[in-house]
C-alpha atoms as a PDB file:
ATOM      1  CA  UNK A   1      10.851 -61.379 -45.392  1.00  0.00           C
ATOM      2  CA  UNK A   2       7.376 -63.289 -44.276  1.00  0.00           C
ATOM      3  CA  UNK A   3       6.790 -61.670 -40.982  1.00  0.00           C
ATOM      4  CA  UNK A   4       7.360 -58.875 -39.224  1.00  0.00           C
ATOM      5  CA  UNK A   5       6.630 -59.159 -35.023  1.00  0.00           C
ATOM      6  CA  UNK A   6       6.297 -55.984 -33.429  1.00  0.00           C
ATOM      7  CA  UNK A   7       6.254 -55.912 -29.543  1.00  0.00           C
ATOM      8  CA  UNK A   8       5.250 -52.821 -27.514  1.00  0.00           C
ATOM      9  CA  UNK A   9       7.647 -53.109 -24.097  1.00  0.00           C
ATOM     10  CA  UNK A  10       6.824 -51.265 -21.067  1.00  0.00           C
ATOM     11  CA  UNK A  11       8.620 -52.587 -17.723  1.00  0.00           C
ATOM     12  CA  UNK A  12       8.822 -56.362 -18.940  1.00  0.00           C
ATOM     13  CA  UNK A  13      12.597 -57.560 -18.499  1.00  0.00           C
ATOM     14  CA  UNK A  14      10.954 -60.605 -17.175  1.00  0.00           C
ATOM     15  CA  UNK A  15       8.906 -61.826 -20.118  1.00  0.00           C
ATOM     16  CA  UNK A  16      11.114 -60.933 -22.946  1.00  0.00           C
ATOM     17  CA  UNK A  17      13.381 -64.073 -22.984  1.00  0.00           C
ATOM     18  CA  UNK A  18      10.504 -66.425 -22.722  1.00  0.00           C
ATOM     19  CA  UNK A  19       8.513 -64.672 -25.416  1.00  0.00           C
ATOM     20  CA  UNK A  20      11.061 -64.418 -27.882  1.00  0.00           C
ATOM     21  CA  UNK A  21      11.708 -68.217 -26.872  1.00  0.00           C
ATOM     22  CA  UNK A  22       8.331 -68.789 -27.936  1.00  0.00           C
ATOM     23  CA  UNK A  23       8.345 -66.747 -31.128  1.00  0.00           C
ATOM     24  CA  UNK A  24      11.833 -68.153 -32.569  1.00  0.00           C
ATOM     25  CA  UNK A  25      10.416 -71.561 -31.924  1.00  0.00           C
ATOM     26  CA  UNK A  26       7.195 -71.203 -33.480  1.00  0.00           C
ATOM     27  CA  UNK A  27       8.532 -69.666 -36.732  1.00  0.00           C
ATOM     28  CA  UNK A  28      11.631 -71.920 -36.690  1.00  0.00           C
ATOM     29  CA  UNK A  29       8.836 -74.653 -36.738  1.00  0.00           C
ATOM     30  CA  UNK A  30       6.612 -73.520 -39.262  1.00  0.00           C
ATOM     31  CA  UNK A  31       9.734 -72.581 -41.831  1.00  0.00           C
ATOM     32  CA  UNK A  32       9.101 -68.828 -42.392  1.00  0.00           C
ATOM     33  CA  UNK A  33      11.595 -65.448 -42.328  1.00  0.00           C
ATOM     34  CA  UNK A  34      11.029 -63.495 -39.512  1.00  0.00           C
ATOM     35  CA  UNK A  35      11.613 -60.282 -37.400  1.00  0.00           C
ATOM     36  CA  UNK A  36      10.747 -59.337 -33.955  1.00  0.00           C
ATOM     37  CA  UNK A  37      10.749 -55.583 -33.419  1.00  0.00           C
ATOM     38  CA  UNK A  38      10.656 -55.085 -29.568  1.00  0.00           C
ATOM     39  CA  UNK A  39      10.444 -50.980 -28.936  1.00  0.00           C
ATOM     40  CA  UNK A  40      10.542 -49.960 -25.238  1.00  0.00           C
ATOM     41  CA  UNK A  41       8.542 -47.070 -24.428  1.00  0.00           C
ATOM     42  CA  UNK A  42      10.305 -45.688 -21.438  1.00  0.00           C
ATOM     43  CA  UNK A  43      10.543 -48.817 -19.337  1.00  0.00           C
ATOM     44  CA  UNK A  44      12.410 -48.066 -15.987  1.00  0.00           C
ATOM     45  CA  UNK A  45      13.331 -51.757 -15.257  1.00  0.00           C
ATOM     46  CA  UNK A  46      16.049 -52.220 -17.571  1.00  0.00           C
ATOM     47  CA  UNK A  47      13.938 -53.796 -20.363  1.00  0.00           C
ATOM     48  CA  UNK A  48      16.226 -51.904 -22.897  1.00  0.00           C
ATOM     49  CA  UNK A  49      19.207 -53.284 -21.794  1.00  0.00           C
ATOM     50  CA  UNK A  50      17.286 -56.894 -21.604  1.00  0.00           C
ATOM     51  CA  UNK A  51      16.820 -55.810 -25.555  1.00  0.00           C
ATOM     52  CA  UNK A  52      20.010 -55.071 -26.487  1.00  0.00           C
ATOM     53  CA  UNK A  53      21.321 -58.257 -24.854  1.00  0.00           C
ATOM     54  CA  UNK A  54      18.734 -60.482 -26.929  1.00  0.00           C
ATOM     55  CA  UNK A  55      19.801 -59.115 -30.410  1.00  0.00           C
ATOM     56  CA  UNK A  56      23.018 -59.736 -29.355  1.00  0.00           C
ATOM     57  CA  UNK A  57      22.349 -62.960 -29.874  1.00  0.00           C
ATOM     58  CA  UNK A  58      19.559 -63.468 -32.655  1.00  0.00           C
ATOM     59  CA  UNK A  59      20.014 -61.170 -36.003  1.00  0.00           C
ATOM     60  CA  UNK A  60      16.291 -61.538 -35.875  1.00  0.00           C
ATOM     61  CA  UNK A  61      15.898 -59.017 -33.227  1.00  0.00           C
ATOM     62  CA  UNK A  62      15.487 -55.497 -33.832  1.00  0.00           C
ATOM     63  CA  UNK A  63      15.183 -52.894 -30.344  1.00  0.00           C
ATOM     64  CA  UNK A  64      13.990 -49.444 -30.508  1.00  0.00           C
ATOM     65  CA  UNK A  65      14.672 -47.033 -27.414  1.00  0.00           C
ATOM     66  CA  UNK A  66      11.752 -44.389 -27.054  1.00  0.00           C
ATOM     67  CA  UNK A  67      12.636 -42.110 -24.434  1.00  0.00           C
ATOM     68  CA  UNK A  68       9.905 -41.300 -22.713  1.00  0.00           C
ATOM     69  CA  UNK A  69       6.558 -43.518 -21.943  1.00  0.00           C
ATOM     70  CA  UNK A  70       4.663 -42.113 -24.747  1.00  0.00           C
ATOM     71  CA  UNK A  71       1.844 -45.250 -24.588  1.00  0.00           C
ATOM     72  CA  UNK A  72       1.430 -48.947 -26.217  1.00  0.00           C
ATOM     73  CA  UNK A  73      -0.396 -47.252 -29.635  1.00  0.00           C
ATOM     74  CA  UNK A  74       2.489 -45.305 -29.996  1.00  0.00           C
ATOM     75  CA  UNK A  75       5.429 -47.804 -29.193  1.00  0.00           C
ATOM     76  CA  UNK A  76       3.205 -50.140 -31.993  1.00  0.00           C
ATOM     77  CA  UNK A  77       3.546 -47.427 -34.345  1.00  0.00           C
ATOM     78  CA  UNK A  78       6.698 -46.991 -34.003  1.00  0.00           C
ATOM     79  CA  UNK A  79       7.661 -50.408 -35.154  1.00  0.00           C
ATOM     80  CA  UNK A  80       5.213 -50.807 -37.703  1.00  0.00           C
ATOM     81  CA  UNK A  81       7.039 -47.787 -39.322  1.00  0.00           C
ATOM     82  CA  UNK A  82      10.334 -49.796 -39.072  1.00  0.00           C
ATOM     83  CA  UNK A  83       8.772 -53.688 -40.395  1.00  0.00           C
ATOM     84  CA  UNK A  84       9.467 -55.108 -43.420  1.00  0.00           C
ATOM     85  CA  UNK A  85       7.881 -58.265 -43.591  1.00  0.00           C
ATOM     86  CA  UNK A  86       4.803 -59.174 -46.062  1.00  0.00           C
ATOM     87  CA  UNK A  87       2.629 -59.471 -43.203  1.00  0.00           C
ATOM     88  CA  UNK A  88       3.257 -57.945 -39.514  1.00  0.00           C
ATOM     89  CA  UNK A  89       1.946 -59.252 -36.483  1.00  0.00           C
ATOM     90  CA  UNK A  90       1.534 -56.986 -33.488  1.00  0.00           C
ATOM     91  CA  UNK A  91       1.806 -58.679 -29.487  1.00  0.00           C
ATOM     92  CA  UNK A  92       1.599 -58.111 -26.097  1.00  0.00           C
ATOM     93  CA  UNK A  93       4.934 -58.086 -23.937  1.00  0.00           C
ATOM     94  CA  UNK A  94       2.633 -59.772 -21.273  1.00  0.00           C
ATOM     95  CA  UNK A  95       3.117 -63.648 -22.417  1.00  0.00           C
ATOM     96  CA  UNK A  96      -0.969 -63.971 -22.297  1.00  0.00           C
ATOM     97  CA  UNK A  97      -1.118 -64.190 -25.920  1.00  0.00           C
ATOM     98  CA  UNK A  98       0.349 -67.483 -27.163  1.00  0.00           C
ATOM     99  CA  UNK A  99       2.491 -66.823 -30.855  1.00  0.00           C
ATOM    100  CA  UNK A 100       1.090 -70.239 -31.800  1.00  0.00           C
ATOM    101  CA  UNK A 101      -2.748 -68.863 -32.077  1.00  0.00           C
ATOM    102  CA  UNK A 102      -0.939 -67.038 -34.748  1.00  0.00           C
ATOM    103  CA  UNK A 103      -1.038 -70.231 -36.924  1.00  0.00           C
ATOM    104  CA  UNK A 104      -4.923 -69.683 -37.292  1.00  0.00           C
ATOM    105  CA  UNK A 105      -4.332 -66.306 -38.093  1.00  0.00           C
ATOM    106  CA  UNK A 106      -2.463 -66.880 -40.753  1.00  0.00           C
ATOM    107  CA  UNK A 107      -4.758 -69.638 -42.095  1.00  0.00           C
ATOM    108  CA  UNK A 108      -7.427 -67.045 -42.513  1.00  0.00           C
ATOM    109  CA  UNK A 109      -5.615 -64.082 -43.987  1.00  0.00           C
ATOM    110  CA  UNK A 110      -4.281 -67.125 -46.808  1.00  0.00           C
ATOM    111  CA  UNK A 111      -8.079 -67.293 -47.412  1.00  0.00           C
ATOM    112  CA  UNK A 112      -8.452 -63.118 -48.287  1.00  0.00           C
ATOM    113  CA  UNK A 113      -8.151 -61.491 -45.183  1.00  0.00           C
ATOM    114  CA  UNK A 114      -5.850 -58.581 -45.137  1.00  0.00           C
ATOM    115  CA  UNK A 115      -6.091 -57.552 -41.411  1.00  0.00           C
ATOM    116  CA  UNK A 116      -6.956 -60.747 -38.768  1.00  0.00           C
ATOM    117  CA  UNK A 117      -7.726 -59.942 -34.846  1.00  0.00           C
ATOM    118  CA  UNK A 118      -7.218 -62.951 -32.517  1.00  0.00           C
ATOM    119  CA  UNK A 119      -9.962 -62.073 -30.118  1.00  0.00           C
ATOM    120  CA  UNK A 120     -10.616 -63.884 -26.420  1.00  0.00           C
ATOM    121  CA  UNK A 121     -13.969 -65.799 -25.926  1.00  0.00           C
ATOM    122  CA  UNK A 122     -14.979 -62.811 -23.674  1.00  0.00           C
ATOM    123  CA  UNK A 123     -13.645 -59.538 -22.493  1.00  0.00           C
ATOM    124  CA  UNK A 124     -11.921 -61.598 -19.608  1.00  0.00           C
ATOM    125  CA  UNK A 125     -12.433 -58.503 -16.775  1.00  0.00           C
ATOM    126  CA  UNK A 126     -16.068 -58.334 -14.646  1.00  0.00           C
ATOM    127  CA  UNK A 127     -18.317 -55.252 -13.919  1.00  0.00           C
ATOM    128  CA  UNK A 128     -16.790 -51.366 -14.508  1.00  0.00           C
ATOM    129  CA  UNK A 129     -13.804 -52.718 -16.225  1.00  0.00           C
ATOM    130  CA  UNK A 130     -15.628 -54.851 -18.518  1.00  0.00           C
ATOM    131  CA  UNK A 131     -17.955 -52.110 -19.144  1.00  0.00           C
ATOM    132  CA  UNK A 132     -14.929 -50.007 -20.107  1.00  0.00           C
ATOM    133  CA  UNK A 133     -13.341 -52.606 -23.113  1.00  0.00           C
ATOM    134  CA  UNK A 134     -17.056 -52.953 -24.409  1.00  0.00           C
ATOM    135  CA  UNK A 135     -17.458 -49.585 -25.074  1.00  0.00           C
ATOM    136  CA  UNK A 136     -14.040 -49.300 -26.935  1.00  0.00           C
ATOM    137  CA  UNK A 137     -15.229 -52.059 -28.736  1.00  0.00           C
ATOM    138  CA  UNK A 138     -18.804 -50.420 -29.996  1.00  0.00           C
ATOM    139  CA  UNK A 139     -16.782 -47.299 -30.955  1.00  0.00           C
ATOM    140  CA  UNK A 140     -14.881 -49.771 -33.739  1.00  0.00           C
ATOM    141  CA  UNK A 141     -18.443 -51.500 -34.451  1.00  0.00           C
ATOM    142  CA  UNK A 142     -20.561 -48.612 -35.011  1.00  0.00           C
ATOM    143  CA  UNK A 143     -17.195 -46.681 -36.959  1.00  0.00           C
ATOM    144  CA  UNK A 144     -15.696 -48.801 -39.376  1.00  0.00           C
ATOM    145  CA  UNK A 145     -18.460 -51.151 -41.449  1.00  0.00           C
ATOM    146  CA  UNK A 146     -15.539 -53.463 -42.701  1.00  0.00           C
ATOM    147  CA  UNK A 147     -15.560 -55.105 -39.318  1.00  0.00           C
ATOM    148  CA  UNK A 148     -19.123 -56.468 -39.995  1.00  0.00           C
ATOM    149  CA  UNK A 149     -19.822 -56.804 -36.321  1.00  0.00           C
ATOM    150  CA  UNK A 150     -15.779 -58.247 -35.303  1.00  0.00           C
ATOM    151  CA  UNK A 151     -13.718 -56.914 -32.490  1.00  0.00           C
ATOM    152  CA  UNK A 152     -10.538 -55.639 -32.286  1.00  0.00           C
ATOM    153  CA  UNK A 153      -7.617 -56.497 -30.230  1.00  0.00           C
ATOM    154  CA  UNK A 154      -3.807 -55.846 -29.748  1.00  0.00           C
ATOM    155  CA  UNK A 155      -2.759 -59.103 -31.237  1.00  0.00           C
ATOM    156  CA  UNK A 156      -3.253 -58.531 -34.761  1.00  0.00           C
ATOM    157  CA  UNK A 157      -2.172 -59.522 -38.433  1.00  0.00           C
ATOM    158  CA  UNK A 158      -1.841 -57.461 -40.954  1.00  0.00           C
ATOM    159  CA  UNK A 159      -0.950 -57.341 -44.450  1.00  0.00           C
ATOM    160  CA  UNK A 160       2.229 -54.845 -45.935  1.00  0.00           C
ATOM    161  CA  UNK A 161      -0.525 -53.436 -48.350  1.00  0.00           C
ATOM    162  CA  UNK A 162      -2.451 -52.183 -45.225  1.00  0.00           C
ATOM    163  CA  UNK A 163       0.294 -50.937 -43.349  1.00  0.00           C
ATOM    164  CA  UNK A 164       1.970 -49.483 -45.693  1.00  0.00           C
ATOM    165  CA  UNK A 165      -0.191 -46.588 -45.181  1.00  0.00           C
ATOM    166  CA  UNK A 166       0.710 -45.899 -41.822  1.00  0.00           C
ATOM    167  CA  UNK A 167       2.260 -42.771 -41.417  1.00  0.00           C
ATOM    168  CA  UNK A 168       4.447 -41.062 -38.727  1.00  0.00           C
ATOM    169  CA  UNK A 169       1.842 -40.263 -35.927  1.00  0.00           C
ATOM    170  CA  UNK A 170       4.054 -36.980 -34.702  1.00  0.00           C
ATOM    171  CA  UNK A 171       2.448 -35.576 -31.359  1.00  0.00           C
ATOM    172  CA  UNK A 172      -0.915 -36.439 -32.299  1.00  0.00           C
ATOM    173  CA  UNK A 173      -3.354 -39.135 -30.334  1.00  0.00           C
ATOM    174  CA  UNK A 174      -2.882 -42.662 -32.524  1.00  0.00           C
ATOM    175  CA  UNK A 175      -4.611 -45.918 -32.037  1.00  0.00           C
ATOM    176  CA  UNK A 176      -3.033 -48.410 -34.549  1.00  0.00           C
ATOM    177  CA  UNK A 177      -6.473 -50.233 -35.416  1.00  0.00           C
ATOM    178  CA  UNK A 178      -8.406 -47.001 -36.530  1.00  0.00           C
ATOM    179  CA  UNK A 179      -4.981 -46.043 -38.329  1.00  0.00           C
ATOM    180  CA  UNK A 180      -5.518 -49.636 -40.460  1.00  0.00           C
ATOM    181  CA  UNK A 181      -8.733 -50.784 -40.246  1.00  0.00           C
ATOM    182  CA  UNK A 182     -10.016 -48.063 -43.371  1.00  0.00           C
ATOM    183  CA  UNK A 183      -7.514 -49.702 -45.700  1.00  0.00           C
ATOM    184  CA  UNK A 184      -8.281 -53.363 -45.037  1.00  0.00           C
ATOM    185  CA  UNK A 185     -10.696 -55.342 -47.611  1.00  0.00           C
ATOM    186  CA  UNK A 186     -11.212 -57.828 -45.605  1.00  0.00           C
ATOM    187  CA  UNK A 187     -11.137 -58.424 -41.567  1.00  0.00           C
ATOM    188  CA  UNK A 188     -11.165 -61.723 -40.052  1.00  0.00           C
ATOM    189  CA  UNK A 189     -11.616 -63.091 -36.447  1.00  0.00           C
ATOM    190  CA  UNK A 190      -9.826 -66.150 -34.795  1.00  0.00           C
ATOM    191  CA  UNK A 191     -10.296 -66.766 -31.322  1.00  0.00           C
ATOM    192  CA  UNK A 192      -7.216 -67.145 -29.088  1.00  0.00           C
ATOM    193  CA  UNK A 193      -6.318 -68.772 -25.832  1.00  0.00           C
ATOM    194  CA  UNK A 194      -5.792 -66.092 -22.692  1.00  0.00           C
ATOM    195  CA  UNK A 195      -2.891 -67.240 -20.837  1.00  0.00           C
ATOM    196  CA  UNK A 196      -2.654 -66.323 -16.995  1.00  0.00           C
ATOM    197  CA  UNK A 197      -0.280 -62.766 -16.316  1.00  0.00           C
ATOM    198  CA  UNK A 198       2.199 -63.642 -14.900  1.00  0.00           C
ATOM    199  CA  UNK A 199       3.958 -60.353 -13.931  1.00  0.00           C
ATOM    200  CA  UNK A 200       2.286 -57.208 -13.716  1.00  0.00           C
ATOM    201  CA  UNK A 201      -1.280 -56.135 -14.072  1.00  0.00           C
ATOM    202  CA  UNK A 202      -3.444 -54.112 -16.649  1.00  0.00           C
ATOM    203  CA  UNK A 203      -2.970 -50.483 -16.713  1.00  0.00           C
ATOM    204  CA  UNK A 204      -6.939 -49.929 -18.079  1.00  0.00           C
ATOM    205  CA  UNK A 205      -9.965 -49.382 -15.758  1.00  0.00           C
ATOM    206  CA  UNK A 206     -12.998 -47.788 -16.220  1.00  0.00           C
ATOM    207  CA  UNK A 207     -12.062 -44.558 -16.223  1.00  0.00           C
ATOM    208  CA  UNK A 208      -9.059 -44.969 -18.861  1.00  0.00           C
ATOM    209  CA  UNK A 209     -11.274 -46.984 -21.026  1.00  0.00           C
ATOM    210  CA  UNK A 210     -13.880 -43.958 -21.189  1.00  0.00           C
ATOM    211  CA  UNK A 211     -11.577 -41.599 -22.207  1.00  0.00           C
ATOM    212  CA  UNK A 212     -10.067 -43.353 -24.855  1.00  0.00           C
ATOM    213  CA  UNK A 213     -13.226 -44.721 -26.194  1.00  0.00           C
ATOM    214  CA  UNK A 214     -13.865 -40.346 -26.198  1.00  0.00           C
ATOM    215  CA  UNK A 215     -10.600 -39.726 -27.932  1.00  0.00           C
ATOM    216  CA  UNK A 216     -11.398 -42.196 -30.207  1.00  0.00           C
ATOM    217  CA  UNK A 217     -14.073 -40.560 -31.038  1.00  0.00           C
ATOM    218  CA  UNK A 218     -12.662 -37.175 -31.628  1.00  0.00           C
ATOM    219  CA  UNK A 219     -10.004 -38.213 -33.707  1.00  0.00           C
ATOM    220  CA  UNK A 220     -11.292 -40.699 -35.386  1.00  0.00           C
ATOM    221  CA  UNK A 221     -15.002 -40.104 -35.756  1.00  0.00           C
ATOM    222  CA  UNK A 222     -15.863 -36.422 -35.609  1.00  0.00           C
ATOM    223  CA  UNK A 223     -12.221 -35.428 -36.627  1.00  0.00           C
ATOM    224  CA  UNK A 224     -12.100 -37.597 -39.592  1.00  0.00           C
ATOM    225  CA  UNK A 225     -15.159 -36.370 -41.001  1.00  0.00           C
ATOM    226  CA  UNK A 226     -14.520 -32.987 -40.918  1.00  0.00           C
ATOM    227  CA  UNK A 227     -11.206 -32.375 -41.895  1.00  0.00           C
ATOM    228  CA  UNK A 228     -10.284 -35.901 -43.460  1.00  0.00           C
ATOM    229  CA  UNK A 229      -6.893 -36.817 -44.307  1.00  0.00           C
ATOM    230  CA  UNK A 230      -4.017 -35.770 -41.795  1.00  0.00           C
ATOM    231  CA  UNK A 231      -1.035 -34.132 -42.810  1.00  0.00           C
ATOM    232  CA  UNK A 232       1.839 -36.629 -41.847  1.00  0.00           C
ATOM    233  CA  UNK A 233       4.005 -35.371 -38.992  1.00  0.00           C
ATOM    234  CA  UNK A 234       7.910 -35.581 -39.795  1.00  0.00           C
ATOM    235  CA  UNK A 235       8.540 -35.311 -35.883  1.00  0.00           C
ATOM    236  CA  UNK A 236       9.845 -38.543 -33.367  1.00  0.00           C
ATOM    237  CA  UNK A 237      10.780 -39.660 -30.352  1.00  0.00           C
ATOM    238  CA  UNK A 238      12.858 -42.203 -30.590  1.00  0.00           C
ATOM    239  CA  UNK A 239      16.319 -42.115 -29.758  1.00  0.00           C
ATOM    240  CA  UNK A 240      17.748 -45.816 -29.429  1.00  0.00           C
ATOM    241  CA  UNK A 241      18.121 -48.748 -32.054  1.00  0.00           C
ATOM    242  CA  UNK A 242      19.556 -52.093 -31.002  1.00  0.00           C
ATOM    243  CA  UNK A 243      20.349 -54.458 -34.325  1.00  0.00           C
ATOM    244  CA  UNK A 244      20.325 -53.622 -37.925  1.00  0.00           C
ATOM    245  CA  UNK A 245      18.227 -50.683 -39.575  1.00  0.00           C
ATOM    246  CA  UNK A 246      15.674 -51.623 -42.245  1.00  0.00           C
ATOM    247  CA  UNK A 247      17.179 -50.295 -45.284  1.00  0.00           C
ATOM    248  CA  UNK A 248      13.609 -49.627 -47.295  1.00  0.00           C
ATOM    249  CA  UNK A 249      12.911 -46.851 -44.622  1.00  0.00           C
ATOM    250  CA  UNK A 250      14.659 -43.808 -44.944  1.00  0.00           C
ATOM    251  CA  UNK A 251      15.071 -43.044 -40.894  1.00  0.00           C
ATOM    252  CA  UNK A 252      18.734 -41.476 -40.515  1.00  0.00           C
ATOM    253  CA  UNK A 253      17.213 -38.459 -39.176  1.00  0.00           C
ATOM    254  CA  UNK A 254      14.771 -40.118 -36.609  1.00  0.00           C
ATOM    255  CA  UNK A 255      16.715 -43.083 -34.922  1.00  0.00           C
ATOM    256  CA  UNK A 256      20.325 -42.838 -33.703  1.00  0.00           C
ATOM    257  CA  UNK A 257      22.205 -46.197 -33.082  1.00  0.00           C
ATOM    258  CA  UNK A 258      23.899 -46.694 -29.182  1.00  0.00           C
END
């Protein structure tokens, strides 16, 4: 398989049918095997039941039922563990990233990049906020020299050999781009087109944005160095699948079917 899409869902019955819409066409278009692994973390709207509908209808959807909101790193996680495309491409449930951009993407990582952000011309948010996603974003500058001065964002390609790596977060704090970033060779940058939101608003402020940019630092900065490698964590949370189960990954004990 090509591609792997994994698609954190929190409260979005709305967007789902337009965005896998988009996603089938654009990969129906440009001729390569897909998946789209859409894993709800929680959602209170019915978004599960909007999932299990879909891959009813399309063999190339996969749903994953976590049952409590345990946050978009974790929901991202959780998928990646379950991909099994050559590449995987991570997006937002939001429809403000457009799957085309992903073309570009993919140009670049066909040129040696193993890892590929699609990054907006600017942060997009004004004053605190703002302030917030810049500091994030000098955490990942001034942590991981691979980046070479790049950003970092939640629409991302990646490359099996990368996240291969990834291992089961258990309880701990996880933020899928400091879980990758130390095994990519090379990171690229494309930027992408911000589409208006069209349901919903932003869960991050200043306030969030400080203390994950401090978490980030713990765990991934000051923790790191100290006690290096984590142990993996056998533990999960997820209690729902909707389609069929990867048959590389060995998850009988973590994922029940409904």
């Amino acid at each position: 398989m090509d591609y792997s899409v994994i698609v954190p869902v929190y409260n979005s019955k709305e967007t789902l049918k337009p965005l896998i819409d988009e996603i089938d066409g654009f990969f129906r278009e440009c001729g390569y095997t897909y998946e789209v692994i859409l894993v709800d973390d929680g959602s209170g709207d019915g978004s599960f039941e909007k999932i299990m509908e879909l891959s009813g209808t399309n063999s190339q959807i996969r749903g994953i039922h976590i049952k409590s909101n345990m946050g978009q790193q974790r929901a991202l996680a959780t998928g990646m563990l379950m991909a099994r495309g050559d590449w995987a491409i991570t997006i937002d449930d939001d429809l403000q990233h457009d799957i085309r951009d992903a073309s570009r993407m993919i140009s670049l990582a066909k040129d040696g990049c193993d890892m590929v952000f699609g990054v907006y011309e600017d942060y997009g948010s004004k004053g605190l906020r703002a302030l917030g996603s810049k500091l994030v974003g000098l955490f990942f500058r001034l942590r991981y020299g691979n980046l070479h001065g790049l950003r970092v964002s939640s629409f991302r390609l990646v490359s099996r050999k990368v996240y291969r790596h990834l291992t089961d977060p258990g309880n701990r704090f996880v933020y899928l781009s400091a879980e990758l970033l130390p095994y990519a060779d090379l990171v690229g940058n494309v930027e992408v087109s911000r589409r208006e939101r069209l349901y919903g608003k932003s869960g991050y402020d200043l306030r969030k944005c400080v203390i994950l940019c401090s978490r980030l630092w713990f765990n991934y900065g000051l923790k790191s160095l100290v006690f290096g490698e984590r142990k993996r964590h056998d533990e999960e949370d997820t209690d729902g699948w909707s389609g069929q189960l990867p048959e590389e990954r060995n998850l009988e004990d973590k994922v029940s079917g409904i």
